[in-house]
N, C-alpha and C. Protein backbone atom coordinates (compact mmCIF):
# COMPACT_ATOMS: atom_id res chain seq x y z
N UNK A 1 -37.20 122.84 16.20
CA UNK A 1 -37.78 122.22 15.04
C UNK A 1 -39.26 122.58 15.03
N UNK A 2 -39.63 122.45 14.44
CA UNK A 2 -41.02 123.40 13.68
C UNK A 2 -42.26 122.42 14.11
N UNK A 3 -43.42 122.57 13.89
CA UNK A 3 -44.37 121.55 14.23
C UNK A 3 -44.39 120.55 13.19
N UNK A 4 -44.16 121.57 11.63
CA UNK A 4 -44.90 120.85 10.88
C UNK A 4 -43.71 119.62 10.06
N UNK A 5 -42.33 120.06 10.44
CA UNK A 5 -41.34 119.15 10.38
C UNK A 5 -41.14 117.78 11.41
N UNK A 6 -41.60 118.13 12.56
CA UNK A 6 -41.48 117.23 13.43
C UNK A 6 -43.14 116.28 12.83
N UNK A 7 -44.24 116.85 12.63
CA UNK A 7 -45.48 115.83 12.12
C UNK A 7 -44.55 115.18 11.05
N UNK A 8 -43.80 115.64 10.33
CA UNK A 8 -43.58 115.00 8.96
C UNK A 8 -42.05 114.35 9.12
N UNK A 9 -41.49 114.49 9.79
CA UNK A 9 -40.58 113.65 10.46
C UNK A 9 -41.13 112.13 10.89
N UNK A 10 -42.24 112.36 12.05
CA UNK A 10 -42.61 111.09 12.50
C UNK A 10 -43.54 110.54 11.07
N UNK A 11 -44.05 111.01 10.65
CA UNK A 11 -44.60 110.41 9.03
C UNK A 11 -43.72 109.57 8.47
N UNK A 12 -43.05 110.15 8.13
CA UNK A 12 -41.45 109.22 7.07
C UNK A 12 -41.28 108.10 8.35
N UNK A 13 -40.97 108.88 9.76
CA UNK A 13 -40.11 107.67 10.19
C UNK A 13 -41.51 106.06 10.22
N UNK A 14 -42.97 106.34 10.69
CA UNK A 14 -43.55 105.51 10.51
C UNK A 14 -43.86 104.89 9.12
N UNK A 15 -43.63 105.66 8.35
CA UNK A 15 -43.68 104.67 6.75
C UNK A 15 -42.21 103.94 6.67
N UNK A 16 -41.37 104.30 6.98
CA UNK A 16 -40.22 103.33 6.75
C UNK A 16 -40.02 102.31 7.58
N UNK A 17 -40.70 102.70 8.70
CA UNK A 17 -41.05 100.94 9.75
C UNK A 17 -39.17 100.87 10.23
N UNK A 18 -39.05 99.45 10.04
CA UNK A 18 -38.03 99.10 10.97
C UNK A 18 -36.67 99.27 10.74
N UNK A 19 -36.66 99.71 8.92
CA UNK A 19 -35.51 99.68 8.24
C UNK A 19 -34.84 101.19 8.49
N UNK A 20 -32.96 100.13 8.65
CA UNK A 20 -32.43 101.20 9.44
C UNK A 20 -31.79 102.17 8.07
N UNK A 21 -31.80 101.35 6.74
CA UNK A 21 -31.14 102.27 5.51
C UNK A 21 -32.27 103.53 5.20
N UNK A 22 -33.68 103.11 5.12
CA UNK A 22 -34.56 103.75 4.85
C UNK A 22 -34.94 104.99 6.03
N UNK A 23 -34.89 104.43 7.28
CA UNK A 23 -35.06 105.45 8.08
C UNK A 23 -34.04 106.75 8.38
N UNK A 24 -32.88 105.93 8.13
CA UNK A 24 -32.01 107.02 7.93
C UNK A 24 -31.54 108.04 6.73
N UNK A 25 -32.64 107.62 5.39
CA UNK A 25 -32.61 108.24 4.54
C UNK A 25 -33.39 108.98 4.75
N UNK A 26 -34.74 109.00 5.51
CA UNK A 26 -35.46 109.77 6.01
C UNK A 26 -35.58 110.36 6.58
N UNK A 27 -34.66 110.23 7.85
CA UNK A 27 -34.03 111.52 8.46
C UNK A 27 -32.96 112.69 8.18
N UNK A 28 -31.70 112.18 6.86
CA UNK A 28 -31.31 112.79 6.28
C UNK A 28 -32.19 114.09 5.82
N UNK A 29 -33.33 113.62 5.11
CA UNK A 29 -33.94 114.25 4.01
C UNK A 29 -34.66 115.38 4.94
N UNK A 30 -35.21 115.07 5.82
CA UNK A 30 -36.30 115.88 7.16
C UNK A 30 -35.71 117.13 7.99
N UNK A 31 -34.11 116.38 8.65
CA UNK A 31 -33.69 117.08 9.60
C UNK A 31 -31.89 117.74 8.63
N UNK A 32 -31.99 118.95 7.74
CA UNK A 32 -30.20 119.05 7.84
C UNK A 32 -29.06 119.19 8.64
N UNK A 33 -28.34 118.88 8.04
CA UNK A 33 -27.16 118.40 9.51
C UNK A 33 -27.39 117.01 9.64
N UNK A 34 -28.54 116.07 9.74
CA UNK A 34 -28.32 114.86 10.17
C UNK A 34 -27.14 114.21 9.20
N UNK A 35 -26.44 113.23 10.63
CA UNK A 35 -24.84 112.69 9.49
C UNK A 35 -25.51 111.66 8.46
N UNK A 36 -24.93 110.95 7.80
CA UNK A 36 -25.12 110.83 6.83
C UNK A 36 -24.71 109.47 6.84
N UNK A 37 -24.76 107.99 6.68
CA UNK A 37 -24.29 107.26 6.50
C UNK A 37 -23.19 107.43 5.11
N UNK A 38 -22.13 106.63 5.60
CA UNK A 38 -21.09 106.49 4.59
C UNK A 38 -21.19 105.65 3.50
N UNK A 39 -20.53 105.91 2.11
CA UNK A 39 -20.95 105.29 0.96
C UNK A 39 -20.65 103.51 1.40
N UNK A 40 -21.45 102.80 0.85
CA UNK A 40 -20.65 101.22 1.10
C UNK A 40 -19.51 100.90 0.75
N UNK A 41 -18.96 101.05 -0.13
CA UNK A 41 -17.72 100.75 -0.65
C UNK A 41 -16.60 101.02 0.52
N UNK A 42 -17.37 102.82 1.05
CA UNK A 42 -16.17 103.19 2.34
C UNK A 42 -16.11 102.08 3.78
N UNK A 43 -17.31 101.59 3.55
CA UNK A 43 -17.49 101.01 4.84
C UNK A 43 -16.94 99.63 4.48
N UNK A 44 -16.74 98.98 3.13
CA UNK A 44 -16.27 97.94 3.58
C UNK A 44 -14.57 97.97 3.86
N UNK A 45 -14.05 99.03 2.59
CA UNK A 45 -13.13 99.48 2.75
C UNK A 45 -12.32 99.65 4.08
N UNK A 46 -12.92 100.48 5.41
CA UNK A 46 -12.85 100.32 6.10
C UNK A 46 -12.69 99.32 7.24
N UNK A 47 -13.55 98.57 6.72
CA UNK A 47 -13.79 97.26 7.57
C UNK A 47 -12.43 96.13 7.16
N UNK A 48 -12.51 96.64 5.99
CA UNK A 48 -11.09 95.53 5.47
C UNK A 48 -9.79 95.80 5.62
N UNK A 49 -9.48 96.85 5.98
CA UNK A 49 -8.70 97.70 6.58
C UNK A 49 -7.92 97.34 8.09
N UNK A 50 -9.44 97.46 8.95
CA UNK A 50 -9.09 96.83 10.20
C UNK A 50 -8.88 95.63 10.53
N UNK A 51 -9.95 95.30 9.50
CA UNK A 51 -9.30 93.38 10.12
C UNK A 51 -7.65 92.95 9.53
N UNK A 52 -7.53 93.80 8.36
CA UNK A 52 -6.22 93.41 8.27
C UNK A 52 -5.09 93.76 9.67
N UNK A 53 -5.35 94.91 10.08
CA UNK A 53 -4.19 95.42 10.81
C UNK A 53 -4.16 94.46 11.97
N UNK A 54 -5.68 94.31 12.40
CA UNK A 54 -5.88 92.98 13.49
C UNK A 54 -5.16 91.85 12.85
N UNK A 55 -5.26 91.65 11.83
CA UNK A 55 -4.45 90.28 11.48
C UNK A 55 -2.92 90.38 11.56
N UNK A 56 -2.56 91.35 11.20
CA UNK A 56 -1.41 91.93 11.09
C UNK A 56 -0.51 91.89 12.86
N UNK A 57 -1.01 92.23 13.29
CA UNK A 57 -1.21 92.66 14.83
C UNK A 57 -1.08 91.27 15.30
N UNK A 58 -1.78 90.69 14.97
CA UNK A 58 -1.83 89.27 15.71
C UNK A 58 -0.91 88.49 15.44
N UNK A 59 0.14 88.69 13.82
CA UNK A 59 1.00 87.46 13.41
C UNK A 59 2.22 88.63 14.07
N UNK A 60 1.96 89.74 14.30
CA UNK A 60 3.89 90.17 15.09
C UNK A 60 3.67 89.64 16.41
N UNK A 61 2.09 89.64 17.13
CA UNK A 61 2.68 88.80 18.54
C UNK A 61 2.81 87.50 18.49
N UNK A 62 2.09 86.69 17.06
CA UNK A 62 2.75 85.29 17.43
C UNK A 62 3.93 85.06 17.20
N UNK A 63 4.60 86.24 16.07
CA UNK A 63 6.26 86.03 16.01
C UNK A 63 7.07 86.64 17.13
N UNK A 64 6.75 87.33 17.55
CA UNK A 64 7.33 87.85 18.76
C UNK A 64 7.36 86.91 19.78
N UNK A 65 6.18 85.94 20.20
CA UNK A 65 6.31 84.75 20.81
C UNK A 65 7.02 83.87 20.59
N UNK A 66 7.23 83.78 18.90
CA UNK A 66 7.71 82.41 18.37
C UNK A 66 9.49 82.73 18.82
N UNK A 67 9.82 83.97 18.59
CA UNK A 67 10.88 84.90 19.09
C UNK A 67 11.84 85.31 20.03
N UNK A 68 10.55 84.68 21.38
CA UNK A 68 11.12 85.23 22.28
C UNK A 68 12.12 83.96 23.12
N UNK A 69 12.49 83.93 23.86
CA UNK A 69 13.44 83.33 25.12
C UNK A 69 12.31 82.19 25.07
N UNK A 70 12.65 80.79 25.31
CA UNK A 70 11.70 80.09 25.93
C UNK A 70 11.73 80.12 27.30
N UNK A 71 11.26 79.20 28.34
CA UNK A 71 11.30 79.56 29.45
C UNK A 71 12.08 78.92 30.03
N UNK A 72 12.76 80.07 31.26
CA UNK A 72 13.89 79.82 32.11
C UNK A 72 14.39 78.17 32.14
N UNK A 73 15.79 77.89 31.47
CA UNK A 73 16.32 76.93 32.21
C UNK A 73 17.24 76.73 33.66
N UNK A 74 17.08 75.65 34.53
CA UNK A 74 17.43 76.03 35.34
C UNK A 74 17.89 73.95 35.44
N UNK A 75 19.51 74.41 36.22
CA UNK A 75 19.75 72.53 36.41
C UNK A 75 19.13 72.18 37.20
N UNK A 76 19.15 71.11 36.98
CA UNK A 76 17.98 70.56 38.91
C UNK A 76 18.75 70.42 39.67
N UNK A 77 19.62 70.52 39.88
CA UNK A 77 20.08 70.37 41.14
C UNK A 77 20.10 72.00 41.74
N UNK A 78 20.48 72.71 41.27
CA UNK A 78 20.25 74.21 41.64
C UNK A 78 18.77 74.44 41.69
N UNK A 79 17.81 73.82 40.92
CA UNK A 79 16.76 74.25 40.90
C UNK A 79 15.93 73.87 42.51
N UNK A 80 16.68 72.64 42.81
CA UNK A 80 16.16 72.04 44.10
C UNK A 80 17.26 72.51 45.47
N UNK A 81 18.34 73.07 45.16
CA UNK A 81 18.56 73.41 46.20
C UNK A 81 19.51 72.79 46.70
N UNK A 82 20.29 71.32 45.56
CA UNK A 82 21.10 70.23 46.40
C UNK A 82 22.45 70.92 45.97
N UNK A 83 22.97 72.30 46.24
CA UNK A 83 24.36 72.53 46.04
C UNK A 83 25.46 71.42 46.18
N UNK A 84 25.03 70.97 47.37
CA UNK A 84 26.36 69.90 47.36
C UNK A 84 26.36 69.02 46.79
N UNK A 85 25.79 68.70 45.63
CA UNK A 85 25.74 67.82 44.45
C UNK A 85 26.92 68.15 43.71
N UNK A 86 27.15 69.19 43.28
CA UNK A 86 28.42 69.88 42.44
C UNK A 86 29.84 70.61 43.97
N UNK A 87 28.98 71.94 44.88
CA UNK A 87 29.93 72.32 45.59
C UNK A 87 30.27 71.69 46.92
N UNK A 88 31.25 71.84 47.14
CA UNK A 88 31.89 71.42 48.55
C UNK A 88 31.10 72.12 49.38
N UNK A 89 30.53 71.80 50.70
CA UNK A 89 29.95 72.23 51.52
C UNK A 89 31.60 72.66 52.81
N UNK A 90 32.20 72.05 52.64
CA UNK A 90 33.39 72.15 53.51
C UNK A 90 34.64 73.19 53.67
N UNK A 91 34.28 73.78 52.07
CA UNK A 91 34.84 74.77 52.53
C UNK A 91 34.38 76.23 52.14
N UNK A 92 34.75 77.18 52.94
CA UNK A 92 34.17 78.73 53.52
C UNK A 92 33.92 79.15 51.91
N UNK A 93 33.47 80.34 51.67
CA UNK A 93 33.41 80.77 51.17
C UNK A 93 34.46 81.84 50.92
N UNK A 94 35.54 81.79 51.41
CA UNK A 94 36.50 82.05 51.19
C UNK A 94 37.53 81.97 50.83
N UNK A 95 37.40 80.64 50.35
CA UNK A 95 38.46 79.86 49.46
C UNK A 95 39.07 80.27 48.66
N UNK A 96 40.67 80.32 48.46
CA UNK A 96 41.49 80.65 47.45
C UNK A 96 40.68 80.97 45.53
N UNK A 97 40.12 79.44 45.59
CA UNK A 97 40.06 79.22 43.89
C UNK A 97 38.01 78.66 44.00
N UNK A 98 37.49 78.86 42.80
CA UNK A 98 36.39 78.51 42.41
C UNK A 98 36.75 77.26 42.59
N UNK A 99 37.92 76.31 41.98
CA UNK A 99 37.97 75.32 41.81
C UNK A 99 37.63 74.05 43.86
N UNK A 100 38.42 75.35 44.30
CA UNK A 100 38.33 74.58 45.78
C UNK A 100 36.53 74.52 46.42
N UNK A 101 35.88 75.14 45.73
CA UNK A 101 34.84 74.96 45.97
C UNK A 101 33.72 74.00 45.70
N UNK A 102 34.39 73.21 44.33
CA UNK A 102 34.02 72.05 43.67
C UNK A 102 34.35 70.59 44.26
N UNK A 103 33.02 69.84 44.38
CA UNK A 103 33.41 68.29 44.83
C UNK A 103 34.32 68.17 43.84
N UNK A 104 34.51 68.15 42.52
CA UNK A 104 35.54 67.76 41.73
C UNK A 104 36.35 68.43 40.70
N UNK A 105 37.29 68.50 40.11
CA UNK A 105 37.83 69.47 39.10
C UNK A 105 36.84 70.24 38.13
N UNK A 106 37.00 71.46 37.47
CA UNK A 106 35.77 71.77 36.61
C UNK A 106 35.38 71.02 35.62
N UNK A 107 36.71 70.29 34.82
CA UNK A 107 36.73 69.63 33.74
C UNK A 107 36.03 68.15 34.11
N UNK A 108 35.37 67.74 35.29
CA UNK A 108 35.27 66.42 35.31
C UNK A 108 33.86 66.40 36.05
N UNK A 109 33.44 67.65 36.38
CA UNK A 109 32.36 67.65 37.17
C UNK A 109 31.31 67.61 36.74
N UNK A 110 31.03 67.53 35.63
CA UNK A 110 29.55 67.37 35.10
C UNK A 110 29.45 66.36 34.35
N UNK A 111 30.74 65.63 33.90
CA UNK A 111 30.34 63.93 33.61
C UNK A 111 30.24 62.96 35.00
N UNK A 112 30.18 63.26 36.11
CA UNK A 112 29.60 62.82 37.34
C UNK A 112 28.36 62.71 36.98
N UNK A 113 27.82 63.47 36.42
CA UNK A 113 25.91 62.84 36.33
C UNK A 113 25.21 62.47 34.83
N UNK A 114 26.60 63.22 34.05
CA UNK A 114 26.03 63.18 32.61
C UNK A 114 27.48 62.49 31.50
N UNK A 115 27.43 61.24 32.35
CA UNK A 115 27.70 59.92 32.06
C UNK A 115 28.17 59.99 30.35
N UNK A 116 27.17 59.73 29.82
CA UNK A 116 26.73 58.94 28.12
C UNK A 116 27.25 60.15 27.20
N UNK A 117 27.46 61.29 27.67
CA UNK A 117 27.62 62.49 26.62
C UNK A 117 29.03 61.79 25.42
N UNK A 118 29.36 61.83 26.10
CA UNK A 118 30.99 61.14 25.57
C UNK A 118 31.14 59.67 25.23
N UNK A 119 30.41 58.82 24.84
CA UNK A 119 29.74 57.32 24.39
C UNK A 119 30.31 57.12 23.13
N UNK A 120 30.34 58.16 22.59
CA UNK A 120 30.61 57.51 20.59
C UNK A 120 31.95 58.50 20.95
N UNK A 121 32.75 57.98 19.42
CA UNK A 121 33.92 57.95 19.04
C UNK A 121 34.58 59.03 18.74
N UNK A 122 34.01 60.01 18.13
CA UNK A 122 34.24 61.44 17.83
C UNK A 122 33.47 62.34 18.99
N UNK A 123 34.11 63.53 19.49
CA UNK A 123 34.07 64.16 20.56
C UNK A 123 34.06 65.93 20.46
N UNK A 124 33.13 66.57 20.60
CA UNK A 124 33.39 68.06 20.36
C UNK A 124 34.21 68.56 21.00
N UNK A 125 35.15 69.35 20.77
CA UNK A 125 36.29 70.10 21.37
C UNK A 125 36.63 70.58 22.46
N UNK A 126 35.03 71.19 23.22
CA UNK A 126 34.74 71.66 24.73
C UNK A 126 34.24 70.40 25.17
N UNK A 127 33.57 69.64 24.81
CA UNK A 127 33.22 68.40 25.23
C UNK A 127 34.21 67.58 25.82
N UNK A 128 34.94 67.24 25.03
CA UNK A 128 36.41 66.77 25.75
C UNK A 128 37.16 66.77 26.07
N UNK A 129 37.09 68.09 26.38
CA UNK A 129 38.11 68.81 27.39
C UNK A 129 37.66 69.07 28.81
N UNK A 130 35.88 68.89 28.78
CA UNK A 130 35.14 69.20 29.98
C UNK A 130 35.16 70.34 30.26
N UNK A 131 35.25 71.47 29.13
CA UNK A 131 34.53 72.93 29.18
C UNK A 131 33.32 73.12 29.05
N UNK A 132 32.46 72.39 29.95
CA UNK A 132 30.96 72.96 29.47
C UNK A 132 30.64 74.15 29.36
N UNK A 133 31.48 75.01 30.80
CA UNK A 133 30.59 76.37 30.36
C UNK A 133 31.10 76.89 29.36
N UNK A 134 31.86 76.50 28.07
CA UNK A 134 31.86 77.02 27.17
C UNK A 134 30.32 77.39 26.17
N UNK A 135 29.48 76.49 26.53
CA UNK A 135 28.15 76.37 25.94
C UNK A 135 27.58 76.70 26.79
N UNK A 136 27.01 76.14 28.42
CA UNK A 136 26.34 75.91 29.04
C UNK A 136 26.43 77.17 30.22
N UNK A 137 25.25 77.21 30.79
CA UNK A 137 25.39 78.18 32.49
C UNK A 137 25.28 77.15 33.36
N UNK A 138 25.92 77.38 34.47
CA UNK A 138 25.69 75.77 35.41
C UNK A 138 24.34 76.07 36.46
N UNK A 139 23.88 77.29 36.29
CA UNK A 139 22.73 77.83 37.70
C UNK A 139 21.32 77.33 36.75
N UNK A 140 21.44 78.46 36.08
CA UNK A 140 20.78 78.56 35.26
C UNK A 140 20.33 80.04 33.92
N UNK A 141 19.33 79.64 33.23
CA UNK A 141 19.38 80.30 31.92
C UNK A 141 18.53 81.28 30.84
N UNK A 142 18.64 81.95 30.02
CA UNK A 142 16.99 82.76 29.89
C UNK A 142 16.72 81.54 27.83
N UNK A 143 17.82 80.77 27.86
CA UNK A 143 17.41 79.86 26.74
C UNK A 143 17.65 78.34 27.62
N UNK A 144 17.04 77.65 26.86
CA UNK A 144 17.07 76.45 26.89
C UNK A 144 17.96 75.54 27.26
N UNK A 145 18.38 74.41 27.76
CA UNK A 145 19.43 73.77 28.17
C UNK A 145 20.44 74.21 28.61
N UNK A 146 20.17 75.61 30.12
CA UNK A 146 21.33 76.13 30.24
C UNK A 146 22.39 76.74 29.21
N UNK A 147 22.12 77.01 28.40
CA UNK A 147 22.58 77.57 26.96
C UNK A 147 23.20 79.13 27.36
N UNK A 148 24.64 79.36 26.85
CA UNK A 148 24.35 80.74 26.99
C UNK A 148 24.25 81.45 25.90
N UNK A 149 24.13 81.01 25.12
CA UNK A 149 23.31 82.09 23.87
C UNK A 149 21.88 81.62 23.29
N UNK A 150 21.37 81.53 22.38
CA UNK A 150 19.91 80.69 21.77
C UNK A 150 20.74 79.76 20.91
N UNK A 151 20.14 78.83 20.63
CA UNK A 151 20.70 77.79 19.84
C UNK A 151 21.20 78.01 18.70
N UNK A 152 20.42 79.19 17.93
CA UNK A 152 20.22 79.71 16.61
C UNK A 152 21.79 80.59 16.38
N UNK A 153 22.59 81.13 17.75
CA UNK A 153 23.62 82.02 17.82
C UNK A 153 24.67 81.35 18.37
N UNK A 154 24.45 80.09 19.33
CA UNK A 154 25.81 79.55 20.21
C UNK A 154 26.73 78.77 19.16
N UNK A 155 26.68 78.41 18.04
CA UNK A 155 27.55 77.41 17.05
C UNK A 155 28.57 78.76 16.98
N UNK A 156 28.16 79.41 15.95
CA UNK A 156 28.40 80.86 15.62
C UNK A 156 29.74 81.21 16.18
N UNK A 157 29.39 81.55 17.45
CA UNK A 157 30.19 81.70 18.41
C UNK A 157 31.89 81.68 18.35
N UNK A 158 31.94 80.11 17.97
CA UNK A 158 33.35 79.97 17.97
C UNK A 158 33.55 79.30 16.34
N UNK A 159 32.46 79.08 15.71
CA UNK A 159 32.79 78.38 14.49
C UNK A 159 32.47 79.77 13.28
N UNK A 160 33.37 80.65 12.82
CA UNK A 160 33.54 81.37 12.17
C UNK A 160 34.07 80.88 10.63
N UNK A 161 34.69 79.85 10.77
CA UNK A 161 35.30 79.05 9.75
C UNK A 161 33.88 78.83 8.38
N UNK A 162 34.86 79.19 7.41
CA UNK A 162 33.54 78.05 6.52
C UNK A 162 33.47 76.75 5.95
N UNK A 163 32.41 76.86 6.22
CA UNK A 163 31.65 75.45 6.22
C UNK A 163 31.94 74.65 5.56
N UNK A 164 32.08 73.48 5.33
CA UNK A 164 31.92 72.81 4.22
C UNK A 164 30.53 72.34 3.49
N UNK A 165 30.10 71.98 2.48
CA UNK A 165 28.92 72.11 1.74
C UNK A 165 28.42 74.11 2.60
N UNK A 166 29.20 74.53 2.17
CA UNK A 166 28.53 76.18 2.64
C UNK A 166 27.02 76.56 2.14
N UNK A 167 27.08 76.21 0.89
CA UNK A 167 25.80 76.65 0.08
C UNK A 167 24.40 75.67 0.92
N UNK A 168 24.34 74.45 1.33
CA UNK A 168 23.78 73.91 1.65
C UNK A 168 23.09 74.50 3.28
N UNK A 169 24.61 74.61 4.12
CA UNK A 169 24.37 75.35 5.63
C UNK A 169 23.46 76.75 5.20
N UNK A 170 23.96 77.64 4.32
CA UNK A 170 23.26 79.04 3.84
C UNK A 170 22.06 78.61 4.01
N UNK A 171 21.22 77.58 2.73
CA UNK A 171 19.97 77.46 2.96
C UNK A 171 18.94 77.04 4.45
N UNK A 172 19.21 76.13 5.43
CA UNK A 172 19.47 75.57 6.03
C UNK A 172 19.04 76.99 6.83
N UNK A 173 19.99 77.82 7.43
CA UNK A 173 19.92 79.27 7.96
C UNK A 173 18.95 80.14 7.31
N UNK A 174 18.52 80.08 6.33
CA UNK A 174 17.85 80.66 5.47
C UNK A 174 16.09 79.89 6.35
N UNK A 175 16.19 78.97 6.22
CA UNK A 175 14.80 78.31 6.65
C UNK A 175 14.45 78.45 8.42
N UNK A 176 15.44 79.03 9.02
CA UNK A 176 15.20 78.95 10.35
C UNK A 176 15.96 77.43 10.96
N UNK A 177 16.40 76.86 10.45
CA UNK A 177 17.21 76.06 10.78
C UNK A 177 18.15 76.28 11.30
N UNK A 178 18.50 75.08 12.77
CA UNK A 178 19.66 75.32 13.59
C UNK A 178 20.38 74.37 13.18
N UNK A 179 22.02 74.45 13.92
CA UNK A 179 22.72 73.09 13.84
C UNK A 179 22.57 72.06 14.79
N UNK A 180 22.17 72.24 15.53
CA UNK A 180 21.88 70.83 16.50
C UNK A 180 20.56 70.15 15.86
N UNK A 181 20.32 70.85 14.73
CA UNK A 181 18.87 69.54 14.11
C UNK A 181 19.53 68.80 13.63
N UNK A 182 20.79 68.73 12.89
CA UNK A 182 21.58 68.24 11.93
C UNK A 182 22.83 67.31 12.71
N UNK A 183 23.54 68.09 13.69
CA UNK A 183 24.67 67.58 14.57
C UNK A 183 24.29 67.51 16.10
N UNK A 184 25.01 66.91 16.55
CA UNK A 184 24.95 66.45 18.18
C UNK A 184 26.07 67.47 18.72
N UNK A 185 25.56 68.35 19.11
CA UNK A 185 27.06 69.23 20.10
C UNK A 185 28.15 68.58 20.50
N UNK A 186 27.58 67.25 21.25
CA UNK A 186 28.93 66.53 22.17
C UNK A 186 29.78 65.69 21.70
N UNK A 187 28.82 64.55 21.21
CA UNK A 187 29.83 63.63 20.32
C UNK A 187 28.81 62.87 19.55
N UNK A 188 29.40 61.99 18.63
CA UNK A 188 29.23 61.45 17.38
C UNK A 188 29.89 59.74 17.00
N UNK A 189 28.71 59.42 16.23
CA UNK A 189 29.81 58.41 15.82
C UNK A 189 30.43 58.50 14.25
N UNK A 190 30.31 60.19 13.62
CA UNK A 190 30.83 60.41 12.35
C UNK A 190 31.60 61.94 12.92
N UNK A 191 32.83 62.19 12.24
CA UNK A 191 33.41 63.21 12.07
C UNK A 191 33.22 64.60 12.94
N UNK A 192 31.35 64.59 12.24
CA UNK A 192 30.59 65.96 11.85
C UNK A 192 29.75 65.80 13.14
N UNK A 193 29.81 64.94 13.61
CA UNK A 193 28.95 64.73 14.85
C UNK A 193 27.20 64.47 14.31
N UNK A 194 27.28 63.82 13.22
CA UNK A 194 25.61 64.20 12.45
C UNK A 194 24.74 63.09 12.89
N UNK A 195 23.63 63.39 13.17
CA UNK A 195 22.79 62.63 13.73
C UNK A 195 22.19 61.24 13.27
């Protein structure tokens, strides 16, 4: 750069003082090649741009959260370790049947602690037959209440039938709505098992 560009360089830049629009119009003008600030419009453009995608960005990981598995269920008694709460300690692990491994039949072994399920008058189908693991894992689970599907998928499962008031259940599913907001899995003191 030349002498008399660089005197007249620092000229402009001391008349424009502190301002960064002005100084950089002044170096535009002095030195070619210098970049160029971008029009405003681009820059807000820009700017509005990113914060969207950040926003954007931020509501798939809170749905992805809202989404995901809650955290591990696990029974307490497995969780603590008291096997012989449910299994026989007495016999090998070699036992003929799963069943010989149980303090009590499968069908009867988990109203040993969970009493009240069966209290009202009407009774869900696995419920009173004492198929829990039709619903349930007995160790434990990657949903909620030992569940083996998400709440949103385990009705599903075996109730293929339609509904009655259908149009009503549609919406209902439509909103993120499950059936256990509405019905009690186990038992009831109406029909429908409704809360």
């Amino acid at each position: 750069m030349g002498v008399r560009r660089g005197v007249l360089l620092l000229a402009c830049l001391a008349a424009c003082g502190c301002d960064p629009v002005a100084r950089q119009k002044a170096l535009v003008t002095v030195l070619p090649g210098w970049p160029t600030f971008p029009a405003v419009e681009e820059v807000c453009r820009d700017h509005a741009e990113r914060e969207s995608a950040a926003r954007r960005e931020k509501e798939a990981v809170a749905l992805d959260a809202s989404n995901a598995p809650a955290k591990r269920s696990e029974h307490l008694p497995f969780a603590e370790k008291r096997c012989n709460d449910c299994h026989n300690s007495n016999q090998g692990a070699g036992s003929a049947s799963e069943e010989g491994l149980l303090v009590k039949p499968r069908e009867e072994l988990c109203f040993g602690c969970h009493k009240d399920l069966l209290d009202r008058p009407f009774h869900h189908g696995p419920a009173a037959v004492g198929d829990c693991l039709a619903c349930h894992l007995p160790h434990d689970s990657a949903n909620p209440a030992l569940l083996v599907l998400s709440k949103e998928k385990l009705c599903a499962k075996c109730h293929t039938e339609r509904r009655r008031a259908q149009r009503m259940h549609d919406r209902f599913v439509e909103k993120g709505l499950n059936c256990i907001g509405c019905h009690d899995p186990h038992s009831g003191s109406t029909t429908y098992f409704l809360k």
